[in-house]
Protein backbone atom coordinates (compact mmCIF):
# COMPACT_ATOMS: atom_id res chain seq x y z
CA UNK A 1 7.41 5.40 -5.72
CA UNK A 2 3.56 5.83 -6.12
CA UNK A 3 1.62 2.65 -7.44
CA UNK A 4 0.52 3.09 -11.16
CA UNK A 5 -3.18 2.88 -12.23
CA UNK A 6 -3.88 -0.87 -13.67
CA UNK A 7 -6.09 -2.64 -15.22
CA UNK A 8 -9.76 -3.39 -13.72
CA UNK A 9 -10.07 -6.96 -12.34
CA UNK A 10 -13.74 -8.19 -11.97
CA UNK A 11 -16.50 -7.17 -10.87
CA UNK A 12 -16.98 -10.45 -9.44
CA UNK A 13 -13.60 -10.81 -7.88
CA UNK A 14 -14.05 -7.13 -6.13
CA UNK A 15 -18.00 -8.92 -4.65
CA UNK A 16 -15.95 -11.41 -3.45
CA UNK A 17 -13.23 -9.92 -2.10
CA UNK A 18 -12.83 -10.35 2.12
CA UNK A 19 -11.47 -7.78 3.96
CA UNK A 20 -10.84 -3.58 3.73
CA UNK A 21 -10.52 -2.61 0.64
CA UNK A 22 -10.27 1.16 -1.63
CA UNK A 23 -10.98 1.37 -4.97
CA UNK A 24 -8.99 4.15 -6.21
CA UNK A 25 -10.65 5.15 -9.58
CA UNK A 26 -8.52 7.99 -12.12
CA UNK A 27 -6.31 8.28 -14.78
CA UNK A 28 -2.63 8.81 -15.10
CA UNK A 29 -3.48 11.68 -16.88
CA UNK A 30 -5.92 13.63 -14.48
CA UNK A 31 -4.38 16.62 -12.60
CA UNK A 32 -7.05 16.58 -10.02
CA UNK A 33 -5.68 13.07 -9.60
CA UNK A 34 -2.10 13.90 -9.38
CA UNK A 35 -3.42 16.43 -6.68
CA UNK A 36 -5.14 14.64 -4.23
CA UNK A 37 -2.06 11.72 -4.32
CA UNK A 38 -0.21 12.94 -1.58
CA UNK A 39 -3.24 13.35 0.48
CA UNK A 40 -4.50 9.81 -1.05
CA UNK A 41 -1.21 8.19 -0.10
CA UNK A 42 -0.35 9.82 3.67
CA UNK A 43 -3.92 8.22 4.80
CA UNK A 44 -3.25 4.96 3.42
CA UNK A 45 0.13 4.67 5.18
CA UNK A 46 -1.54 4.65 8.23
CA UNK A 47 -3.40 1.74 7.18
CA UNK A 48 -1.13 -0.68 5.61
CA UNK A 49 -3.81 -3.56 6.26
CA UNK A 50 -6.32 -2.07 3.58
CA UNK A 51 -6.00 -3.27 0.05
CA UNK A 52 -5.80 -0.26 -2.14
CA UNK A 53 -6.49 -0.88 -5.98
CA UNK A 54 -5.78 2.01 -8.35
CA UNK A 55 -7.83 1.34 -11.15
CA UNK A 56 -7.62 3.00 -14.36
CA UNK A 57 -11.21 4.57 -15.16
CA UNK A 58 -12.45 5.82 -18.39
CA UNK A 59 -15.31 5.61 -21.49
CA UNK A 60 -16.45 1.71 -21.98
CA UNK A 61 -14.61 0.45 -18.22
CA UNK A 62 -17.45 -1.73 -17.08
CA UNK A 63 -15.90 -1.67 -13.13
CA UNK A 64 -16.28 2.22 -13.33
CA UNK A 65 -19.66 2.10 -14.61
CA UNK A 66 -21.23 -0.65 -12.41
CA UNK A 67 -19.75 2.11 -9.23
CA UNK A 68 -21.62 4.72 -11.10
CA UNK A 69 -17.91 6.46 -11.19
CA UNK A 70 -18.42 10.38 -12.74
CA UNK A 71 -15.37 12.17 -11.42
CA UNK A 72 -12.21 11.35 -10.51
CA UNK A 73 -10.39 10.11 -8.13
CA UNK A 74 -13.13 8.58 -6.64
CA UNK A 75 -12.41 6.41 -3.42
CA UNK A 76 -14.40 3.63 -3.05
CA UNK A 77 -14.35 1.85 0.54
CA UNK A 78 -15.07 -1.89 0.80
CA UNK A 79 -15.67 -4.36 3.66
CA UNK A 80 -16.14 -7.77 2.20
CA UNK A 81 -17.10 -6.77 -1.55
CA UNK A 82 -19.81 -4.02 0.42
CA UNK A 83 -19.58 -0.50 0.12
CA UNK A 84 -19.47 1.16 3.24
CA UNK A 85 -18.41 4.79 2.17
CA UNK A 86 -17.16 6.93 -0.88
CA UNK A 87 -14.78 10.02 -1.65
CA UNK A 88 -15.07 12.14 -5.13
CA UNK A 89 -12.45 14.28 -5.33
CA UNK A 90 -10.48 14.20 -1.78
CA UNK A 91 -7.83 16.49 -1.18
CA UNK A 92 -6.52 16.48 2.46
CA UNK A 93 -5.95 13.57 4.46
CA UNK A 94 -8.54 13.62 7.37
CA UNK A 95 -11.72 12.87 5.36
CA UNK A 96 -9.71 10.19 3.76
CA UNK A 97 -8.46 8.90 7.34
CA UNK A 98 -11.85 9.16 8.75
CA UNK A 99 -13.26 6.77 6.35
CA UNK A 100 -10.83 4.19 6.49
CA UNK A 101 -11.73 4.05 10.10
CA UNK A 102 -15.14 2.59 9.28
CA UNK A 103 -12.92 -0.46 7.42
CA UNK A 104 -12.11 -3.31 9.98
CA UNK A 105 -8.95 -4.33 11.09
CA UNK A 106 -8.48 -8.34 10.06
């Protein structure tokens, strides 16, 4: 079963966060979002060791705003609370896979 969008923890917590880490920005209700899923989700499988936050994005969500999120998904890719790379609007796998390879391992 996929893993619902939640609510947006922190902007401090994700600064402070260690480790890989996406930021999956949408909505529940975005069809562009329901598209790219399956390509979203077979290139996070291969890396079980990256935290992967769906957060739910819209009008007056500070975390969106403070990533300058305009379009969605958006795939934000953190090393230690650093942005290292971004998607806007993936739909295969590969580009997805390719930048999780620029996360480290723990």
């Amino acid at each position: 079963m996929a893993k619902e969008y939640g609510a947006e923890p922190p902007r401090t917590d994700i600064d402070s966060a260690t480790g890989a880490m996406v930021l999956e920005f949408g909505d529940a209700y975005c069809g562009i979002c329901s598209a790219a899923r399956p390509a979203i989700e077979q290139a996070l499988a291969l890396r079980p060791d990256v935290r992967h936050l769906k957060i739910a994005d819209g009008r007056g969500r500070p975390l969106g705003r403070s990533f300058g999120i305009k379009l969605w998904p958006t795939l934000v890719f953190l090393q230690d609370g650093r942005e290292v790379q971004r998607l806007v609007r993936p739909m295969a796998a590969q580009p997805i896979a390719q930048a999780l390879q620029a996360l480290k391992s723990k």
